[in-house]
PDB file of N, CA and C in Angstrom:
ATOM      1  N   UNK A   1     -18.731  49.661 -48.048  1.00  0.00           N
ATOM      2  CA  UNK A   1     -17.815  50.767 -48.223  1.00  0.00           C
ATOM      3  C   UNK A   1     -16.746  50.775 -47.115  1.00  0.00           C
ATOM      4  N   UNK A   2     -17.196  50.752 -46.034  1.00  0.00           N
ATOM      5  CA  UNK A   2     -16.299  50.671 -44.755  1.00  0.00           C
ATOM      6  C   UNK A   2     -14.913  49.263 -44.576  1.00  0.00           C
ATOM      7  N   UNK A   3     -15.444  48.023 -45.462  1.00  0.00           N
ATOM      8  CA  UNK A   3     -15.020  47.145 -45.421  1.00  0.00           C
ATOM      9  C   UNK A   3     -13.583  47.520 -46.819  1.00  0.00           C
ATOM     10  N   UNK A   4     -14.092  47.905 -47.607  1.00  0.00           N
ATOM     11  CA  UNK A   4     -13.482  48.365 -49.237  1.00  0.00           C
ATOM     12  C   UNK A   4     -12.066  49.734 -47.823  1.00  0.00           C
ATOM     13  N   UNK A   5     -12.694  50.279 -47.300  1.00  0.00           N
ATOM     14  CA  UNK A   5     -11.469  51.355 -46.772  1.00  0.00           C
ATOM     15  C   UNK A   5     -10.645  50.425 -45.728  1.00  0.00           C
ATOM     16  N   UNK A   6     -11.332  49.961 -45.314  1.00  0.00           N
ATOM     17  CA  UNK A   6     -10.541  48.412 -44.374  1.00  0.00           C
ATOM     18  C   UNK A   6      -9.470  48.205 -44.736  1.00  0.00           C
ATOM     19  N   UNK A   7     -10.052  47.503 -46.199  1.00  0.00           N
ATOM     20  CA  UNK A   7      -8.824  46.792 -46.897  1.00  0.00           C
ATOM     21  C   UNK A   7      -7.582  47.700 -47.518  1.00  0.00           C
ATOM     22  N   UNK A   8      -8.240  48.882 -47.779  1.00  0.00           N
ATOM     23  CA  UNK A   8      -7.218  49.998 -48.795  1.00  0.00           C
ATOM     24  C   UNK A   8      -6.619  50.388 -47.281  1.00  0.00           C
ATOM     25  N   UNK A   9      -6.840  50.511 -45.990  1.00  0.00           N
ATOM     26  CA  UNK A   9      -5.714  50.996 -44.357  1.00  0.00           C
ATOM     27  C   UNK A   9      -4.764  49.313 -44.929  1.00  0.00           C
ATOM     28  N   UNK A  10      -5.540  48.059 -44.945  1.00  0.00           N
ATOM     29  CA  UNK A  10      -4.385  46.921 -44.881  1.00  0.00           C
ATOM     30  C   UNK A  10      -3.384  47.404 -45.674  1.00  0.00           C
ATOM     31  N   UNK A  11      -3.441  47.267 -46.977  1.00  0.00           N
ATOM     32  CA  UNK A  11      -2.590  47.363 -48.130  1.00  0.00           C
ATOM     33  C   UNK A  11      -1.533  48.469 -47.506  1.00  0.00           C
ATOM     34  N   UNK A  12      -2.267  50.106 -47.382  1.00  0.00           N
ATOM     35  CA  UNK A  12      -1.418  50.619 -46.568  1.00  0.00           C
ATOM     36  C   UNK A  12      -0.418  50.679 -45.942  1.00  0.00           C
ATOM     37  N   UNK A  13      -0.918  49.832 -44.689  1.00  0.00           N
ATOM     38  CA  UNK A  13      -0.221  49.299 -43.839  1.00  0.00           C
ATOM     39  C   UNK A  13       1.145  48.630 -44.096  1.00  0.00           C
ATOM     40  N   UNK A  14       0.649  47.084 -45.566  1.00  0.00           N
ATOM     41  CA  UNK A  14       1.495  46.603 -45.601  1.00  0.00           C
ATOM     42  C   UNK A  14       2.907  47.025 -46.689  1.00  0.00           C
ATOM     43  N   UNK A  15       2.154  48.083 -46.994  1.00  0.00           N
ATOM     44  CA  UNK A  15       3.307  48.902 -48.278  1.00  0.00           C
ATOM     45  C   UNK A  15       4.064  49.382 -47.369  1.00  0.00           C
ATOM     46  N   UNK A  16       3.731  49.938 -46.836  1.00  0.00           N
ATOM     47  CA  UNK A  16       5.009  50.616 -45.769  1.00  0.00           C
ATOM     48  C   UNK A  16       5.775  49.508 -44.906  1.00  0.00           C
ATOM     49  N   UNK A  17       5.253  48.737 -44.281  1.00  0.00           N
ATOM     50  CA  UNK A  17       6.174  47.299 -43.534  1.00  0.00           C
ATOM     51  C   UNK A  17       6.675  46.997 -44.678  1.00  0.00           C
ATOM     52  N   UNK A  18       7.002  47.080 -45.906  1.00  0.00           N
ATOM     53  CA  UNK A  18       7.600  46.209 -46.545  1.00  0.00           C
ATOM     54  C   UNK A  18       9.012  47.176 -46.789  1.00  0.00           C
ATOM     55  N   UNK A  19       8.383  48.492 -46.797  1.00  0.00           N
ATOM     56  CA  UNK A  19       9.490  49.677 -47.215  1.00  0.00           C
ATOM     57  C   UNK A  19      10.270  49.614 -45.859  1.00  0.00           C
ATOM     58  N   UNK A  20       9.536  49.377 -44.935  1.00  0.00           N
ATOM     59  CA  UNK A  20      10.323  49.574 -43.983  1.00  0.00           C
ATOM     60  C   UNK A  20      11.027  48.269 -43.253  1.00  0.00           C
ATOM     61  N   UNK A  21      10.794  47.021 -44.172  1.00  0.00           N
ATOM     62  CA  UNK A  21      11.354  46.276 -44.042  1.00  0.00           C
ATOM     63  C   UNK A  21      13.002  46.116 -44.988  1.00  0.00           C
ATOM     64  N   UNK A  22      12.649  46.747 -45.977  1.00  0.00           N
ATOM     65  CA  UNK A  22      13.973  46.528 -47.200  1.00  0.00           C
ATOM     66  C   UNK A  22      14.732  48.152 -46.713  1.00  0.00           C
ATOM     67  N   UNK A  23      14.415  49.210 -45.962  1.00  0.00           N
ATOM     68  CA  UNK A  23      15.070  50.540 -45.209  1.00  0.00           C
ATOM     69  C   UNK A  23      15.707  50.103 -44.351  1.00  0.00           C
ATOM     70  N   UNK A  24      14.732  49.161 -43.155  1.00  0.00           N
ATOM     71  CA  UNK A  24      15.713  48.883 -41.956  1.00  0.00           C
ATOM     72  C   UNK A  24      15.762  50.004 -41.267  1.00  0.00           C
ATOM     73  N   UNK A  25      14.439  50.943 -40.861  1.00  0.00           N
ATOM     74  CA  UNK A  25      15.261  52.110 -40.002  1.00  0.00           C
ATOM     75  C   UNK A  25      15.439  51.702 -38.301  1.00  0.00           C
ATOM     76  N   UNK A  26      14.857  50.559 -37.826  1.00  0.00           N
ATOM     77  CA  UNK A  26      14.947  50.803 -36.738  1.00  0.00           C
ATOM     78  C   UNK A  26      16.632  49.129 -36.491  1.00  0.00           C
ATOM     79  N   UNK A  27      16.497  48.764 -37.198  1.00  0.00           N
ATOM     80  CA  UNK A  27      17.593  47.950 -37.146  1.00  0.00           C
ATOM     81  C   UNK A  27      17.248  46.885 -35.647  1.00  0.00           C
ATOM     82  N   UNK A  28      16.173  46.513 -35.361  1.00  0.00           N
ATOM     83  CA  UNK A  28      15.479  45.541 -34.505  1.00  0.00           C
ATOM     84  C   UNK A  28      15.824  44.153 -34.872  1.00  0.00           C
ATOM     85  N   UNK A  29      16.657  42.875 -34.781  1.00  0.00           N
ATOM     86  CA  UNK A  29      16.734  41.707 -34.979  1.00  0.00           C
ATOM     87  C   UNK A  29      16.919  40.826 -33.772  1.00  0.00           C
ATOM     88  N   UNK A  30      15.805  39.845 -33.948  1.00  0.00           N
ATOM     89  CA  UNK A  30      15.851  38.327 -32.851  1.00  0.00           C
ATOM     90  C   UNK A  30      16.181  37.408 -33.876  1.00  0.00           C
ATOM     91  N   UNK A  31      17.179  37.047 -33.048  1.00  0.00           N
ATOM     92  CA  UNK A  31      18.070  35.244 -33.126  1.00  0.00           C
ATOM     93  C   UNK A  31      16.925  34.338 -33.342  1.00  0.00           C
ATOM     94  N   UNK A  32      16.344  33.734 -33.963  1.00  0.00           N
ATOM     95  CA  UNK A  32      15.003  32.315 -33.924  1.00  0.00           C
ATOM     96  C   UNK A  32      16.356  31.321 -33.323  1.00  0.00           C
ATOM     97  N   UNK A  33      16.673  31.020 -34.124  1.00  0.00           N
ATOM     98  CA  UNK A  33      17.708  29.829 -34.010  1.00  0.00           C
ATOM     99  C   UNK A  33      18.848  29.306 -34.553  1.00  0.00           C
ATOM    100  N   UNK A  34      19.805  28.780 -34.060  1.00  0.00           N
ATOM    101  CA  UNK A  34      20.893  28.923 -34.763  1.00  0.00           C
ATOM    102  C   UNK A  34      21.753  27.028 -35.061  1.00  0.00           C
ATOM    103  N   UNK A  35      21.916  27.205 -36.143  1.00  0.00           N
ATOM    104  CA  UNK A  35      22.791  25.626 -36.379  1.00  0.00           C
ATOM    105  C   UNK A  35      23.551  25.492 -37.068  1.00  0.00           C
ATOM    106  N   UNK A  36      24.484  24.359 -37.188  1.00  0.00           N
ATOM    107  CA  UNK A  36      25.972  24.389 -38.016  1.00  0.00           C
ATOM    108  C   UNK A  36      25.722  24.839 -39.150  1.00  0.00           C
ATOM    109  N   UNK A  37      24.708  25.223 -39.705  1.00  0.00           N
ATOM    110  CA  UNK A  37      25.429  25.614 -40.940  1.00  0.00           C
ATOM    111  C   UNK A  37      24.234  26.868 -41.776  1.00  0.00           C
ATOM    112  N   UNK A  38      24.039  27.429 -40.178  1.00  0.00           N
ATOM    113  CA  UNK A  38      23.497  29.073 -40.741  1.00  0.00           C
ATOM    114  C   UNK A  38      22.424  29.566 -39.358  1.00  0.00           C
ATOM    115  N   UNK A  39      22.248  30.665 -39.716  1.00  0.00           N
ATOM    116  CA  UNK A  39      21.300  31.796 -38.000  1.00  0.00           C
ATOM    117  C   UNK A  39      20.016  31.817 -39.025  1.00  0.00           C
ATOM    118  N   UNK A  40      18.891  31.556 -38.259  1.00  0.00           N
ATOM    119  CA  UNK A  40      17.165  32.495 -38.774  1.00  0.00           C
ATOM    120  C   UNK A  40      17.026  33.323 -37.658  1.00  0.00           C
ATOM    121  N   UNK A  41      16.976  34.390 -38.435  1.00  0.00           N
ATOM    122  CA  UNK A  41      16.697  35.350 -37.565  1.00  0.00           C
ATOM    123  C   UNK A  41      15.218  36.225 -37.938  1.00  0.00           C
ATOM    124  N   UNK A  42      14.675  36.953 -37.199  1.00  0.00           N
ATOM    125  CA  UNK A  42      13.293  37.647 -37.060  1.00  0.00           C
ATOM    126  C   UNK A  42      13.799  39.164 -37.333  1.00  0.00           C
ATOM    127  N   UNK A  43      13.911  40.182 -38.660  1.00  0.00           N
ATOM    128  CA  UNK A  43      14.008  41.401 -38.535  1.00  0.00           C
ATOM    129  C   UNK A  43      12.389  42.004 -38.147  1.00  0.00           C
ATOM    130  N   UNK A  44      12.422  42.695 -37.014  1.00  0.00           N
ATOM    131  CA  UNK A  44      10.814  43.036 -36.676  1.00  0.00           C
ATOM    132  C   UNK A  44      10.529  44.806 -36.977  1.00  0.00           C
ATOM    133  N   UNK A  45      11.311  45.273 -38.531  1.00  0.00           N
ATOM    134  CA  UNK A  45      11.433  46.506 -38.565  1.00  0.00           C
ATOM    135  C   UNK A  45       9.874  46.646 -39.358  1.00  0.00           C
ATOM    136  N   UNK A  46       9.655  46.223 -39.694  1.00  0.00           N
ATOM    137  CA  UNK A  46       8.515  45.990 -40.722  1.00  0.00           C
ATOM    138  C   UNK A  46       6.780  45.986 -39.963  1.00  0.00           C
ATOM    139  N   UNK A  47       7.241  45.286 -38.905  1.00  0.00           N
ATOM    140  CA  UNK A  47       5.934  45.199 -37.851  1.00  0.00           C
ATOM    141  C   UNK A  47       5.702  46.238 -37.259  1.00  0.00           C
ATOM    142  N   UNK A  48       6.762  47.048 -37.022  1.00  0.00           N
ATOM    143  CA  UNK A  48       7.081  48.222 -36.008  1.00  0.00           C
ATOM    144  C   UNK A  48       6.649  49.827 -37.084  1.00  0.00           C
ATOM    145  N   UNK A  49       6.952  49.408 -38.505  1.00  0.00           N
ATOM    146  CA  UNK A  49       6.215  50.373 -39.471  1.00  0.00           C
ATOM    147  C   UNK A  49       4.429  50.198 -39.395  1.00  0.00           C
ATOM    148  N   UNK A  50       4.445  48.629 -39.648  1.00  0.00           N
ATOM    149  CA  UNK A  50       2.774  48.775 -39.635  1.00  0.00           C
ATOM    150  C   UNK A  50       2.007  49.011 -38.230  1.00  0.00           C
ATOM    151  N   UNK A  51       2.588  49.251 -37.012  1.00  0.00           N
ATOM    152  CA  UNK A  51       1.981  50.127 -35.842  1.00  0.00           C
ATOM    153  C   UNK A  51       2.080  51.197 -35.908  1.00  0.00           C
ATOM    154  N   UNK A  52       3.158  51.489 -36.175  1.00  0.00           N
ATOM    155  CA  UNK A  52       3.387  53.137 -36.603  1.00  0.00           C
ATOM    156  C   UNK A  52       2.071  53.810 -37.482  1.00  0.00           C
ATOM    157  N   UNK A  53       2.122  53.445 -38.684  1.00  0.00           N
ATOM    158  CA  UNK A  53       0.661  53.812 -39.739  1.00  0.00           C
ATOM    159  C   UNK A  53      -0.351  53.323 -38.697  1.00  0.00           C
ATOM    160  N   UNK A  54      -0.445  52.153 -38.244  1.00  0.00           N
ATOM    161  CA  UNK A  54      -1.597  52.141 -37.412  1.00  0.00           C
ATOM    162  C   UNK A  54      -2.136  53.282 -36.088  1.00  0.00           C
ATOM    163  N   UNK A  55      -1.419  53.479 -35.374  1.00  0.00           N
ATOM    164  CA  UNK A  55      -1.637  54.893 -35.031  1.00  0.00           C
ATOM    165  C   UNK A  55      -1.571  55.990 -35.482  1.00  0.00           C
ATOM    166  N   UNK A  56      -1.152  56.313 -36.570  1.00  0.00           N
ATOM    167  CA  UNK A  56      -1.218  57.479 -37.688  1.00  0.00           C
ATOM    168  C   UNK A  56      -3.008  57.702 -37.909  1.00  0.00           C
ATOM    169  N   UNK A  57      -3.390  56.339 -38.286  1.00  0.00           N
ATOM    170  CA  UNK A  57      -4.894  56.353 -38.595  1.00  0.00           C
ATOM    171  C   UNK A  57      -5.440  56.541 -37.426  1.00  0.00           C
ATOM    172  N   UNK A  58      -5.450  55.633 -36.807  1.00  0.00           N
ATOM    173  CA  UNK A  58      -6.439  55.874 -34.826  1.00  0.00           C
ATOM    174  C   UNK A  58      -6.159  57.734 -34.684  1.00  0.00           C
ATOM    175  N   UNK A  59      -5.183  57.736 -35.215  1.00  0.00           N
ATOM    176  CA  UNK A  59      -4.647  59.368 -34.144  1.00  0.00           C
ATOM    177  C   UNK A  59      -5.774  60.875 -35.590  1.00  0.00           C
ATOM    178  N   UNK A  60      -5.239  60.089 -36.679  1.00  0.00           N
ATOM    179  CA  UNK A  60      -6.455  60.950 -37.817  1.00  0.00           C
ATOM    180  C   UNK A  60      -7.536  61.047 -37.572  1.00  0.00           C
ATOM    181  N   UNK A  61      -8.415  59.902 -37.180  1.00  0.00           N
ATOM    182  CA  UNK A  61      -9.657  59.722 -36.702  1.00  0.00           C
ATOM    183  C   UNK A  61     -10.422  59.516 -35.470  1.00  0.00           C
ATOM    184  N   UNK A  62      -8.852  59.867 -34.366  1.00  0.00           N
ATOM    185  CA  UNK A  62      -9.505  61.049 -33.342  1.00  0.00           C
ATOM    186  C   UNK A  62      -9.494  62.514 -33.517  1.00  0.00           C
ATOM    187  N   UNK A  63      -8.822  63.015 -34.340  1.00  0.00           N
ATOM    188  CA  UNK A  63      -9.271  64.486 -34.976  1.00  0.00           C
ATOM    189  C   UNK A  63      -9.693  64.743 -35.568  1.00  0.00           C
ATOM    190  N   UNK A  64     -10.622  64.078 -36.529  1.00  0.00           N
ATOM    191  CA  UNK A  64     -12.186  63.788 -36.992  1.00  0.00           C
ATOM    192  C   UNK A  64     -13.189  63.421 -36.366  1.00  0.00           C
ATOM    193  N   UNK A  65     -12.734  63.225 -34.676  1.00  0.00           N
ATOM    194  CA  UNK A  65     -14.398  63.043 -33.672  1.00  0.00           C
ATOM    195  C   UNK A  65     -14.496  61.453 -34.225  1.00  0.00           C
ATOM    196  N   UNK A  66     -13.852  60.492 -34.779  1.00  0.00           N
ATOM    197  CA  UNK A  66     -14.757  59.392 -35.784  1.00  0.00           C
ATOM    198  C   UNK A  66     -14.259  58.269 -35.057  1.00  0.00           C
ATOM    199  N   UNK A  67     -13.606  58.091 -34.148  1.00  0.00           N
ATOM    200  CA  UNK A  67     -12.463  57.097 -33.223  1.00  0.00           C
ATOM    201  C   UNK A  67     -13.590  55.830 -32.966  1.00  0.00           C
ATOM    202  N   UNK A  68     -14.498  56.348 -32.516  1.00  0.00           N
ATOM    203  CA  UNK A  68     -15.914  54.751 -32.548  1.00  0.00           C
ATOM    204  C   UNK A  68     -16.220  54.373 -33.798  1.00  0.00           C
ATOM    205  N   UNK A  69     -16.344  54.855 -34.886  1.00  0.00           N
ATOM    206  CA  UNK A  69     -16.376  54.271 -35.752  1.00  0.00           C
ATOM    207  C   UNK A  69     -14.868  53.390 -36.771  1.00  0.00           C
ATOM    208  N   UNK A  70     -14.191  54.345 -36.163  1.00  0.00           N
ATOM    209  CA  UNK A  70     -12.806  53.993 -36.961  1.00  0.00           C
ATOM    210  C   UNK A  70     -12.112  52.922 -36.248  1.00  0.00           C
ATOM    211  N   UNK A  71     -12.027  53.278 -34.729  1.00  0.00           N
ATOM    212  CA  UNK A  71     -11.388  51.439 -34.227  1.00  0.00           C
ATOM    213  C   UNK A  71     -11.972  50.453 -34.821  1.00  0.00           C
ATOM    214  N   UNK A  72     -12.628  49.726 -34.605  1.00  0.00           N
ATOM    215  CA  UNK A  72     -12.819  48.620 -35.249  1.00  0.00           C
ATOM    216  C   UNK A  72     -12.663  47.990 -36.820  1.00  0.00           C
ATOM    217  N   UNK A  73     -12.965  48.655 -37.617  1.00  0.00           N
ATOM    218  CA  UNK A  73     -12.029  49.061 -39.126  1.00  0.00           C
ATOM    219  C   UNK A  73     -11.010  48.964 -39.271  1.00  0.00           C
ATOM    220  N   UNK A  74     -10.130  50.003 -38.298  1.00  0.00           N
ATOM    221  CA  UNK A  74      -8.743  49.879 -38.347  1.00  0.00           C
ATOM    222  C   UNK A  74      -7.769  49.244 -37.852  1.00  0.00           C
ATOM    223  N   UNK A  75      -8.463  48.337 -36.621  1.00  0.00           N
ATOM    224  CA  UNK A  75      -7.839  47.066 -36.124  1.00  0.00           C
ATOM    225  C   UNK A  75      -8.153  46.290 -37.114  1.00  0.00           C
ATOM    226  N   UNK A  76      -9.393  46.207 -37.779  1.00  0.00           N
ATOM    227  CA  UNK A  76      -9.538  45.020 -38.806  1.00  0.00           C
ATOM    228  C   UNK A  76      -7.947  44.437 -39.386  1.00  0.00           C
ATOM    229  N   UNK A  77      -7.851  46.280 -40.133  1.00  0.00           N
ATOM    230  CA  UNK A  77      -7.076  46.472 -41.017  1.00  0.00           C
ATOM    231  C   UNK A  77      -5.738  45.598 -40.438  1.00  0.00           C
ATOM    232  N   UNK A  78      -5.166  46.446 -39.328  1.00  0.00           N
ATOM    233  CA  UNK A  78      -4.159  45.895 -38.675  1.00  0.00           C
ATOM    234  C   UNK A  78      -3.847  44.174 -38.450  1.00  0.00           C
ATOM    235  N   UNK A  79      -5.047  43.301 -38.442  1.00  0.00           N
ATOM    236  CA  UNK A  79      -4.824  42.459 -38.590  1.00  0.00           C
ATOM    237  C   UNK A  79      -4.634  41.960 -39.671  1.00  0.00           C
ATOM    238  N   UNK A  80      -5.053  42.472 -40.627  1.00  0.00           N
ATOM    239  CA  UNK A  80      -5.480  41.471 -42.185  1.00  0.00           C
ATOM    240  C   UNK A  80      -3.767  41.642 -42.718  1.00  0.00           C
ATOM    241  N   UNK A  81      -3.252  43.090 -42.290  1.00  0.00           N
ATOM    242  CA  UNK A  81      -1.801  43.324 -43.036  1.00  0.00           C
ATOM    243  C   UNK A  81      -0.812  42.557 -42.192  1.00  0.00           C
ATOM    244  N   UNK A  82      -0.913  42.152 -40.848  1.00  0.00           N
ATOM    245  CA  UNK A  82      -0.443  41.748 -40.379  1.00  0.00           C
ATOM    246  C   UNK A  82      -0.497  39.970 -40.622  1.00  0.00           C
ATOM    247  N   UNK A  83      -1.507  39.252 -40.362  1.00  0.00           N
ATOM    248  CA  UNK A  83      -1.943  38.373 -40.932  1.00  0.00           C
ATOM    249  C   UNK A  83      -1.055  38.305 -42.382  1.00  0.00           C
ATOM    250  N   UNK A  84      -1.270  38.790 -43.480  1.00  0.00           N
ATOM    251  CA  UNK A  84      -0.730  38.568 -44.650  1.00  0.00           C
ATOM    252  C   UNK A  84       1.257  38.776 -44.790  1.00  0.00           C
ATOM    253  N   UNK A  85       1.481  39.466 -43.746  1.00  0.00           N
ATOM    254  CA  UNK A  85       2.579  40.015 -43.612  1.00  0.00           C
ATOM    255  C   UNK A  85       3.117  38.141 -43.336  1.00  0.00           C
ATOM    256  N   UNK A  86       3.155  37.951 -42.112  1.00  0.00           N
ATOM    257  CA  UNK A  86       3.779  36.885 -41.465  1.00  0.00           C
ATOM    258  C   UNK A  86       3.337  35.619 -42.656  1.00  0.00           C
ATOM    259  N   UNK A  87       2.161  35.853 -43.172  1.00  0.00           N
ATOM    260  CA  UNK A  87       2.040  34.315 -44.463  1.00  0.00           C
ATOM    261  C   UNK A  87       3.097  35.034 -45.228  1.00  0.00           C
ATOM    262  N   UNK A  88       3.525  35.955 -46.026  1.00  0.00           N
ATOM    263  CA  UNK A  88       4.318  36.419 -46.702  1.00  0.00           C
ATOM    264  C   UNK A  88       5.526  36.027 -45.896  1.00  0.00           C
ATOM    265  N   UNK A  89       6.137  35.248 -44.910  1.00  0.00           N
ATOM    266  CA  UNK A  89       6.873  35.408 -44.006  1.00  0.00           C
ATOM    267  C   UNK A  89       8.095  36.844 -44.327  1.00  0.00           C
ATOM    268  N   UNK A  90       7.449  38.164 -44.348  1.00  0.00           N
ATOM    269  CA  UNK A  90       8.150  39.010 -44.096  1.00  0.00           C
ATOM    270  C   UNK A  90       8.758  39.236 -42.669  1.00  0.00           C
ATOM    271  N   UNK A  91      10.420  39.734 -43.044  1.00  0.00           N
ATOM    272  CA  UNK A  91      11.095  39.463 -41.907  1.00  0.00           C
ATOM    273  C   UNK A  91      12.201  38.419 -41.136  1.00  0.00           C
ATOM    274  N   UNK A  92      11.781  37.575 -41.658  1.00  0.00           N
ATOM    275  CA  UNK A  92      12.056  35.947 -41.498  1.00  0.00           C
ATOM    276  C   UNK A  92      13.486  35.966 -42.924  1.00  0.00           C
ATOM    277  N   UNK A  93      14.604  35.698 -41.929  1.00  0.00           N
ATOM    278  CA  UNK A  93      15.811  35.747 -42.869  1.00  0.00           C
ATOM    279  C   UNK A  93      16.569  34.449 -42.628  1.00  0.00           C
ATOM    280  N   UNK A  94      17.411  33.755 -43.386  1.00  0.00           N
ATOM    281  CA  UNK A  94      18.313  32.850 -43.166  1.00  0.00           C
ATOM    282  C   UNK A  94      19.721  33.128 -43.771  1.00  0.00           C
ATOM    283  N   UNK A  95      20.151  33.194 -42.858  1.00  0.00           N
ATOM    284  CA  UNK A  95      21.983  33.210 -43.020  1.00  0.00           C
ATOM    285  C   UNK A  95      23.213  31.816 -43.067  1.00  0.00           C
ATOM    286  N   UNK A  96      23.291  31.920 -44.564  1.00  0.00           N
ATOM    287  CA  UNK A  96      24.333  30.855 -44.131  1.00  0.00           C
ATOM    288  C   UNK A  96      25.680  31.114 -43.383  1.00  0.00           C
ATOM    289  N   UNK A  97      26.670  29.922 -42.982  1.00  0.00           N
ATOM    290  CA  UNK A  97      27.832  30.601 -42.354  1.00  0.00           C
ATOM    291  C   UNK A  97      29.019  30.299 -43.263  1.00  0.00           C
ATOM    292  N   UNK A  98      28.544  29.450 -44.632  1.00  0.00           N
ATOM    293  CA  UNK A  98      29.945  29.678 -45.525  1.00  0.00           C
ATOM    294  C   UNK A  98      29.144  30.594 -46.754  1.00  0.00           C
TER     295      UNK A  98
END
């Protein structure tokens, strides 16, 4: 059961990095690298949503007393959306220059 809510914080997690990847609210971009004939760049608005929800949860389930049981779950979580995020290479843009 604990593992089944795991996965439903990932999904979570990664619904919102994605919203908050195609919103753009924090407008965060790194240069990767650049060559004649286009920039990759890293938008990291998306990563910065799924910490956000991630302390949303830690911060719920210290006002449920449940914080020992819920860290470890909810880091799970944090990794698995995260993990799937970067294979999804969400974030990861290429610009041509013509």
């Amino acid at each position: 059961m604990k593992l089944l809510i795991a996965v439903l914080q990932a999904l979570l997690m990664l619904i919102v990095g994605v919203a908050a990847m195609f919103k753009r609210p924090f407008g965060i971009t790194h240069v990767l690298w650049r060559t004649d004939t286009g920039v990759r760049t890293f938008e990291a608005d998306w990563v910065i949503g799924v910490a956000i929800v991630y302390l949303l949860l830690l911060g719920i389930a210290l006002l449920r007393k449940r914080i020992k049981v819920a860290l470890p779950w909810t880091t799970l979580a944090l990794g698995l959306s995260l993990l799937a995020g970067f294979a999804l290479k969400l974030g990861f843009k290429t610009t041509p220059f013509f």
